[in-house]
N, C-alpha and C. Protein backbone atom coordinates (compact mmCIF):
# COMPACT_ATOMS: atom_id res chain seq x y z
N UNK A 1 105.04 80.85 105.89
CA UNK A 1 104.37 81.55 104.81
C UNK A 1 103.21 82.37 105.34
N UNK A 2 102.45 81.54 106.10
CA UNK A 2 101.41 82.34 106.46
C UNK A 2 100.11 81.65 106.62
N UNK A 3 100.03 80.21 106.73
CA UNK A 3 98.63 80.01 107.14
C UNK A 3 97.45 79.47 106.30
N UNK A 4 98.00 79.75 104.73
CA UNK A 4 96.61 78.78 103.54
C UNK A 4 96.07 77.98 104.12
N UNK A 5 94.97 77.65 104.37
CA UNK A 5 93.97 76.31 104.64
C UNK A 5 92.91 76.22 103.30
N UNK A 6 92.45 77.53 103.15
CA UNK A 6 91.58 77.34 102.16
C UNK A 6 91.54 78.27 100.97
N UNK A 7 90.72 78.54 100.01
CA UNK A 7 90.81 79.18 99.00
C UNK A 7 90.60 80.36 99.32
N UNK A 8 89.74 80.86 100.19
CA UNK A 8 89.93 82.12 100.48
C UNK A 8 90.52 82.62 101.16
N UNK A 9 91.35 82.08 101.55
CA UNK A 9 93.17 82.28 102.55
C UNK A 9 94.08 83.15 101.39
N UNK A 10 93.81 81.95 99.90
CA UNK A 10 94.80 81.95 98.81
C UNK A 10 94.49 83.86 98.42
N UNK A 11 93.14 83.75 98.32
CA UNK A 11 92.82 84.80 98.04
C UNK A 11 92.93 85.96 98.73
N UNK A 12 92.64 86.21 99.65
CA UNK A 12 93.35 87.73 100.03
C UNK A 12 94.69 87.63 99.84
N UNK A 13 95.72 86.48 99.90
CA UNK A 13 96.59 87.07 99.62
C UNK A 13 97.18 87.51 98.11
N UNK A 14 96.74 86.98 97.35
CA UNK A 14 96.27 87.30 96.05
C UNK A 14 95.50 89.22 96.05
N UNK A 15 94.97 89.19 96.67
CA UNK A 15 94.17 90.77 96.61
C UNK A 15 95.48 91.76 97.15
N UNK A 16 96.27 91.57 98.03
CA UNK A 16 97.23 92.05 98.71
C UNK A 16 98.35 92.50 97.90
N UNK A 17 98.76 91.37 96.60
CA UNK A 17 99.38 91.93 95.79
C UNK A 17 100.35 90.42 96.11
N UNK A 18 100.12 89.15 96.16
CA UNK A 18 100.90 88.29 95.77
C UNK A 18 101.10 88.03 94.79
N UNK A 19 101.75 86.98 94.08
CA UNK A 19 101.86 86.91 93.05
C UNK A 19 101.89 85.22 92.65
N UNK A 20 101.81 84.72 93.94
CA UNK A 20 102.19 83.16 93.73
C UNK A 20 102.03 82.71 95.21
N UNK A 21 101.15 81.84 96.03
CA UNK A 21 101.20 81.68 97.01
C UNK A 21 101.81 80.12 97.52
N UNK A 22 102.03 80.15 98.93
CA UNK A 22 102.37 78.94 99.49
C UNK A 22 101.82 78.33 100.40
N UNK A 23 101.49 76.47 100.20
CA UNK A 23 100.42 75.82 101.25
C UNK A 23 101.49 74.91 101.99
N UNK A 24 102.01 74.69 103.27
CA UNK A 24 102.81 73.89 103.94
C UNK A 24 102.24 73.16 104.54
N UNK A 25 102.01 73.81 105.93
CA UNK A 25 101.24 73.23 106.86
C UNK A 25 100.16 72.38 106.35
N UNK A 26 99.24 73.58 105.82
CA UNK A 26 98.03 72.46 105.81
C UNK A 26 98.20 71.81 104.79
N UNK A 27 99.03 71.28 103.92
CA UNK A 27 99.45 69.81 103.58
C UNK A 27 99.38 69.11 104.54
N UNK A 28 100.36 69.64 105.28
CA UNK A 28 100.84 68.10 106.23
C UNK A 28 99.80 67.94 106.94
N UNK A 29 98.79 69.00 107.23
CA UNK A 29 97.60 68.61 108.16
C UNK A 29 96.61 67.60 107.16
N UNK A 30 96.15 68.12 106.27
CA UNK A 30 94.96 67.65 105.37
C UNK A 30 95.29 66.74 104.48
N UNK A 31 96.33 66.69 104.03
CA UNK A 31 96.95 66.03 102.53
C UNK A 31 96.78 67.06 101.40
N UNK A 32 97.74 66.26 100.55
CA UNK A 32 97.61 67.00 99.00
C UNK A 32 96.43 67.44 98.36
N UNK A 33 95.52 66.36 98.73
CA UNK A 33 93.96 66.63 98.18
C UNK A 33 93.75 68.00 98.05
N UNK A 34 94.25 69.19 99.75
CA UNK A 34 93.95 70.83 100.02
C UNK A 34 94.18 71.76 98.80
N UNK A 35 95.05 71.23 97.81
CA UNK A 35 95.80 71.76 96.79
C UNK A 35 94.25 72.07 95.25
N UNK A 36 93.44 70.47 95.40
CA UNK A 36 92.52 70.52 94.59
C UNK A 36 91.35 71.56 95.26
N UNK A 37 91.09 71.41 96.11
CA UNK A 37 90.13 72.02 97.10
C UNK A 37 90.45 73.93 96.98
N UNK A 38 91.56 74.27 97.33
CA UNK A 38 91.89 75.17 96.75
C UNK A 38 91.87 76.13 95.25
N UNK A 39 92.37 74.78 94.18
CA UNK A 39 92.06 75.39 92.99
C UNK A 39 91.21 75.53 92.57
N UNK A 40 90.11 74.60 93.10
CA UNK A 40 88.70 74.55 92.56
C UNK A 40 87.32 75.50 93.48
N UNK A 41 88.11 75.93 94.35
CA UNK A 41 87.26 76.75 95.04
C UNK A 41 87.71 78.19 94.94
N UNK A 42 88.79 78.66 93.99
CA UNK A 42 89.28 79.78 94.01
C UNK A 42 88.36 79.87 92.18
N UNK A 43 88.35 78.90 91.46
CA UNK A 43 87.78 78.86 89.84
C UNK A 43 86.23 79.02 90.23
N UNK A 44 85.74 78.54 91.11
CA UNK A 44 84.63 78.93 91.11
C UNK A 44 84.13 80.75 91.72
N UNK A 45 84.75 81.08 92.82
CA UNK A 45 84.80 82.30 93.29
C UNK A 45 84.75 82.79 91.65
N UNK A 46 85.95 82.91 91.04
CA UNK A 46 86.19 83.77 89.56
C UNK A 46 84.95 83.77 88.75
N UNK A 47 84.75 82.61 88.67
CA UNK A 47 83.38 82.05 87.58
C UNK A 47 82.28 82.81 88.02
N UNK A 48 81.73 83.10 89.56
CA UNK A 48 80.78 83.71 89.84
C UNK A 48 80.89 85.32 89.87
N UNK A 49 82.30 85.52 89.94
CA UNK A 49 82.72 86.84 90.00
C UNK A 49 82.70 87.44 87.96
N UNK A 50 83.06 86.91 87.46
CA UNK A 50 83.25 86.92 86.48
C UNK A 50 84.86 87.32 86.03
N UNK A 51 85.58 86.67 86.52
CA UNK A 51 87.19 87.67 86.64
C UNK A 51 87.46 86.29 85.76
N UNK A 52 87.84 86.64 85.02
CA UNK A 52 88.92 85.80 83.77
C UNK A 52 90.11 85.30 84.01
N UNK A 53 91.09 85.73 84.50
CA UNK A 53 92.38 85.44 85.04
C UNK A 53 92.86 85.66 86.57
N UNK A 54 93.38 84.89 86.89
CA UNK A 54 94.26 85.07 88.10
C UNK A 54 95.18 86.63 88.41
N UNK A 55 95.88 86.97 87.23
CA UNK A 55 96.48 88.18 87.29
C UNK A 55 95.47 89.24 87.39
N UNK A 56 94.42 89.23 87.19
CA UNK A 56 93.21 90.65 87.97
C UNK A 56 93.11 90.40 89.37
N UNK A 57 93.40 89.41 89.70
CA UNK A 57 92.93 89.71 91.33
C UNK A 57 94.40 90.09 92.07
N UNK A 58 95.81 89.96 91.63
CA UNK A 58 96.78 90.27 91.99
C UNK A 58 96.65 92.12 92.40
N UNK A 59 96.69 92.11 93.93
CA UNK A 59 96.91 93.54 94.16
C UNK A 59 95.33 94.33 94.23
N UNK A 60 94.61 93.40 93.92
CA UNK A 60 92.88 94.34 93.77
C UNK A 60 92.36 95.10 95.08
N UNK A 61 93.03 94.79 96.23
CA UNK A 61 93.13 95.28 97.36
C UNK A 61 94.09 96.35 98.48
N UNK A 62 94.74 95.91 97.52
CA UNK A 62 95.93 96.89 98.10
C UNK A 62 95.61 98.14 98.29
N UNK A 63 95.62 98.87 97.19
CA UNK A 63 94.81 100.41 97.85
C UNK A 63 94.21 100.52 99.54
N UNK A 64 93.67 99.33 99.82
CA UNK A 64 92.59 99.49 100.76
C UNK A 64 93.53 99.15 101.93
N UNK A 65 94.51 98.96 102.15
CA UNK A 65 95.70 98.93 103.30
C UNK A 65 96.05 100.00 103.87
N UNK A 66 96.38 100.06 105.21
CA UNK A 66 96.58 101.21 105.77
C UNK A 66 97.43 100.88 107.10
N UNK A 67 98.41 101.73 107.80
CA UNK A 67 99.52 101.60 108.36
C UNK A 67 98.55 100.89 110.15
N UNK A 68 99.43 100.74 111.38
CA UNK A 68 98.62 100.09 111.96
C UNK A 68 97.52 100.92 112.67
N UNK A 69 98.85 102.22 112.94
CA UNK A 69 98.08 103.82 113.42
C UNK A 69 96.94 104.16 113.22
N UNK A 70 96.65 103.90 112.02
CA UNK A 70 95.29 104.07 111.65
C UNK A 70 93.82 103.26 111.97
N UNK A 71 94.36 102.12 112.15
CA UNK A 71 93.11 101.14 112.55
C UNK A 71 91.76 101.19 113.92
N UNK A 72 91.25 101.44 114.00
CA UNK A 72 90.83 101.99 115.32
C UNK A 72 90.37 100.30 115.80
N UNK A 73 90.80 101.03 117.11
CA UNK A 73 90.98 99.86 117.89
C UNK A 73 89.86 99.69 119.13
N UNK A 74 89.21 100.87 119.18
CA UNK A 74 87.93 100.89 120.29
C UNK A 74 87.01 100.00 120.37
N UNK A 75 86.45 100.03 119.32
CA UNK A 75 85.90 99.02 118.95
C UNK A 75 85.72 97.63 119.15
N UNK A 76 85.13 96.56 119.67
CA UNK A 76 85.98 95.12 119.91
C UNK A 76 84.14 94.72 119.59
N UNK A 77 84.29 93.48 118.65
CA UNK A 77 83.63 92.58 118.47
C UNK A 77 84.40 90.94 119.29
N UNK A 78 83.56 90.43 120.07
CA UNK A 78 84.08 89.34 120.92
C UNK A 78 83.51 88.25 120.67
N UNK A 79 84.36 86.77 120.51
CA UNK A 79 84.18 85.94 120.09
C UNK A 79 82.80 84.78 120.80
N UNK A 80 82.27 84.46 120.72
CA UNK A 80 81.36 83.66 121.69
C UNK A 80 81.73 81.85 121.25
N UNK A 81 81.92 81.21 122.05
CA UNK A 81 82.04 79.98 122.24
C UNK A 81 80.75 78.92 122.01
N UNK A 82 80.76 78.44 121.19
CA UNK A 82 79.69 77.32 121.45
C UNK A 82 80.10 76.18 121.79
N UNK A 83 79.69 75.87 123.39
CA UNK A 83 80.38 74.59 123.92
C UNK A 83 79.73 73.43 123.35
N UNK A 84 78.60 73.53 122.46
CA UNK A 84 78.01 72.43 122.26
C UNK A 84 78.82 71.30 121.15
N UNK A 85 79.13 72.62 120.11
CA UNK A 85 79.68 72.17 118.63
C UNK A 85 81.49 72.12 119.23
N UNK A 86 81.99 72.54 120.13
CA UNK A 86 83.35 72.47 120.57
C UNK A 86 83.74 71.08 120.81
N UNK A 87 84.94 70.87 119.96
CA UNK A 87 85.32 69.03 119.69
C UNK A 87 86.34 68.86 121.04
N UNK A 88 86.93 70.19 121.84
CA UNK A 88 87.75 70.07 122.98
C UNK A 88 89.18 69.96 122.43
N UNK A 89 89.55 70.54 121.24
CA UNK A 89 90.91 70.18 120.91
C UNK A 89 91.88 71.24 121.51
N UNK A 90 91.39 72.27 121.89
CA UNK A 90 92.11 73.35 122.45
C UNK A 90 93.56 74.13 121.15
N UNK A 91 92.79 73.92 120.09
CA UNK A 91 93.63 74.93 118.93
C UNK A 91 93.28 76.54 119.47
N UNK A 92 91.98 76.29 119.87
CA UNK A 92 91.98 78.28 120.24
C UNK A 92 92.24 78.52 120.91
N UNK A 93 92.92 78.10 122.32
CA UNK A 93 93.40 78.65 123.34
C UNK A 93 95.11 78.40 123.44
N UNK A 94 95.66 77.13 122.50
CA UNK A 94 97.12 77.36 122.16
C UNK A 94 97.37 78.67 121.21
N UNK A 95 96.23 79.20 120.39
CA UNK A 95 96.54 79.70 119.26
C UNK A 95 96.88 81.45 120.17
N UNK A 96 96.02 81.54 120.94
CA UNK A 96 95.38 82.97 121.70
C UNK A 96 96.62 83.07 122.54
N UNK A 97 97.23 81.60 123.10
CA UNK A 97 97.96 81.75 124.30
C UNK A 97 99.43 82.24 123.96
N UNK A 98 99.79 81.23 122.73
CA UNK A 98 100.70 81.74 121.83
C UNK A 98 101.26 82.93 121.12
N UNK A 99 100.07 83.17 120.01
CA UNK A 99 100.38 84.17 119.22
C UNK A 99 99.42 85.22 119.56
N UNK A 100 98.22 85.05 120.65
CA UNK A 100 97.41 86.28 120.43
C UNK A 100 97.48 87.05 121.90
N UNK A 101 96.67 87.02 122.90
CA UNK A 101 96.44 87.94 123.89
C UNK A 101 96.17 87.40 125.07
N UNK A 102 96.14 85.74 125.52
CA UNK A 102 95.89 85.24 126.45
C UNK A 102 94.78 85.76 127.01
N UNK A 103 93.31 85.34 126.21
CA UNK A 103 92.35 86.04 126.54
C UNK A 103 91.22 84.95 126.62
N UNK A 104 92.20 83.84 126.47
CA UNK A 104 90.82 82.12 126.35
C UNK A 104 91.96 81.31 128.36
N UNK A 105 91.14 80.85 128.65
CA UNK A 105 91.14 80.32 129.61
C UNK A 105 90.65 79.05 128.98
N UNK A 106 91.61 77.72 129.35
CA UNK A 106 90.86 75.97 128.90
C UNK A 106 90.68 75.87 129.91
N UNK A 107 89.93 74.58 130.25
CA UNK A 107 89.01 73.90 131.36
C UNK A 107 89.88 72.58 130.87
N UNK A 108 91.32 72.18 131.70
CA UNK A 108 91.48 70.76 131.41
C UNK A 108 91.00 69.22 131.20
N UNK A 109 90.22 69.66 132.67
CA UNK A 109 88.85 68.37 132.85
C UNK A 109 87.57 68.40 132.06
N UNK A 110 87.34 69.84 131.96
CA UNK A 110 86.09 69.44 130.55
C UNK A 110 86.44 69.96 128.94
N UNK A 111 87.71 69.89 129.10
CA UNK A 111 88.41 70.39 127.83
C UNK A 111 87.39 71.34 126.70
N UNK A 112 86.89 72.65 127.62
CA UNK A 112 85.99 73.63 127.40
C UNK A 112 87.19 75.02 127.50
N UNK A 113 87.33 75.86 126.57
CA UNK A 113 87.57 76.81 126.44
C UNK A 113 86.58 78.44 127.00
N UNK A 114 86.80 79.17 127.53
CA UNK A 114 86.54 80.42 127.86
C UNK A 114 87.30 81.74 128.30
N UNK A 115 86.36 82.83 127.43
CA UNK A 115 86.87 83.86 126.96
C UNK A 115 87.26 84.63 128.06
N UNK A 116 88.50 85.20 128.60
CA UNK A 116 88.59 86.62 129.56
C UNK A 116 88.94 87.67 128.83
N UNK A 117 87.37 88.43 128.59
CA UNK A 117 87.31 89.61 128.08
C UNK A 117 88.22 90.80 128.01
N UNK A 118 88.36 90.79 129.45
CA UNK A 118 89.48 92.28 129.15
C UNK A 118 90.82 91.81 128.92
N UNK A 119 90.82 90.56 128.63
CA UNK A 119 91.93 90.62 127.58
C UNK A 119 92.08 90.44 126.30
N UNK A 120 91.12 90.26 125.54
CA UNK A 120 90.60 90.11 124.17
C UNK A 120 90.78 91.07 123.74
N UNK A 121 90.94 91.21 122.35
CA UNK A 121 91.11 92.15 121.38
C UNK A 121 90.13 92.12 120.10
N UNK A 122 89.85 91.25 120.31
CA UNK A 122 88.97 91.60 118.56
C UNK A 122 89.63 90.88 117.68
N UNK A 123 90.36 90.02 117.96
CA UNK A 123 90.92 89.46 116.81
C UNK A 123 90.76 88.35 116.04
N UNK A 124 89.60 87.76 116.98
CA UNK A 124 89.21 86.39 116.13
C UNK A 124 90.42 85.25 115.41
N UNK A 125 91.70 84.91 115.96
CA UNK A 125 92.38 84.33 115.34
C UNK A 125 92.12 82.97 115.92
N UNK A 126 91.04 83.28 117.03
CA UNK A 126 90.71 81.74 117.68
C UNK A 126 89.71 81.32 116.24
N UNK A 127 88.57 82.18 116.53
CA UNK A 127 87.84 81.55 115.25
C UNK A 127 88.28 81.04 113.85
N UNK A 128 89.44 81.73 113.58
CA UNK A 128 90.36 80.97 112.28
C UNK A 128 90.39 79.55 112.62
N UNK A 129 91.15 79.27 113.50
CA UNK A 129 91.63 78.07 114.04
C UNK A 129 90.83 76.74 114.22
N UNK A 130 89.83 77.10 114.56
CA UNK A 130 88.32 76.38 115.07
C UNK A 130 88.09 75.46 113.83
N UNK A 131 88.47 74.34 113.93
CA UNK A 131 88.01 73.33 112.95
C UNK A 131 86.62 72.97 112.73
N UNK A 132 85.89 73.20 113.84
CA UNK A 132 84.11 73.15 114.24
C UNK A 132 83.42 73.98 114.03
N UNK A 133 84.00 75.38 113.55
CA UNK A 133 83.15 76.46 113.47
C UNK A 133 82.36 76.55 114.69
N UNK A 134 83.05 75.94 115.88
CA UNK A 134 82.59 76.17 117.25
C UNK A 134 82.48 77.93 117.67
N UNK A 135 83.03 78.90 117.11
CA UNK A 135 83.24 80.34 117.87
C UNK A 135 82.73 81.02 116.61
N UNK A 136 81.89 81.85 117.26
CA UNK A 136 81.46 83.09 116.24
C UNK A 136 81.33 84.41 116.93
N UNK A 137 81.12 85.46 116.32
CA UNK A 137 80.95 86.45 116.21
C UNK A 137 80.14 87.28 117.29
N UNK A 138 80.74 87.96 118.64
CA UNK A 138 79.19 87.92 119.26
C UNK A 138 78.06 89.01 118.24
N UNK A 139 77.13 89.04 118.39
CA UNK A 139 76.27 90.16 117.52
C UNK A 139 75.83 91.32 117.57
N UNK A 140 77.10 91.74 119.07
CA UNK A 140 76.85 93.40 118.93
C UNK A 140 78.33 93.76 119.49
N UNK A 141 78.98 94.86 119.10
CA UNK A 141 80.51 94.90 119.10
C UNK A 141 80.30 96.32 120.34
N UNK A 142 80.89 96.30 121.20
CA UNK A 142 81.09 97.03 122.47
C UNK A 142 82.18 98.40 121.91
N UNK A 143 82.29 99.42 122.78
CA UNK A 143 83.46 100.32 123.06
C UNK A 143 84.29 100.33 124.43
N UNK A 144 85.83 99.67 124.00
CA UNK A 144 86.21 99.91 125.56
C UNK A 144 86.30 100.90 125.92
């Protein structure tokens, strides 16, 4: 499907123009409980937003999509590691090694992750992954 963990997962895809979304995985990771956690964190978003129904946010984004050609890619904001808050599970460097750019290097023996830049992209799909909110944002984005 695509990845739900949390309510604001549900939600962009909701902005995108879903119409009904799906949670698998992170069932089986979290339990059923993710399902309440979800509904109740998507009712509150609305409540503060003031949006009345679920069917207004269907598609509220779409306009704002654009083919890949277009995306500029010069640009690269790079992820920074905090080894302190890092639990050593190595989700961001299966995740990078896997599906992204082989741009994290693990440390087996100190089960420490690190970044090789010129292979990074900007994509932060490690930081998705990061159960610790161990990786953020560095705070100034480069031009290659």
């Amino acid at each position: 499907m695509g990845g739900i963990e949390i309510w604001r997962d549900a939600l962009e895809f909701m902005l995108l123009g879903a119409g009904s979304v799906q949670v698998t995985t992170a069932v089986m990771q979290y339990g059923y409980r993710i399902i309440d956690d979800l509904t109740e964190g998507l009712a509150e978003y609305m409540r503060a937003k003031g949006i009345p129904a679920l069917s207004n946010l269907i598609g509220g984004a779409a306009g704002s999509v654009v083919d890949h050609q277009s995306i500029e890619r010069d640009t690269i904001v790079l992820p920074v590691f905090d080894q302190d808050i890092c639990n050593g599970c190595g989700r961001c460097y299966i995740s990078c090694m896997d599906g992204g750019h082989q741009a994290i290097a693990f440390d087996p023996e100190t089960r420490r992750p690190r970044l090789i830049p010129k292979n990074c992209v900007g994509c932060h799909l490690c930081r998705l992954v990061c159960s610790e909110k161990a990786i953020r944002r560095a705070p100034k984005a480069f031009t290659r």
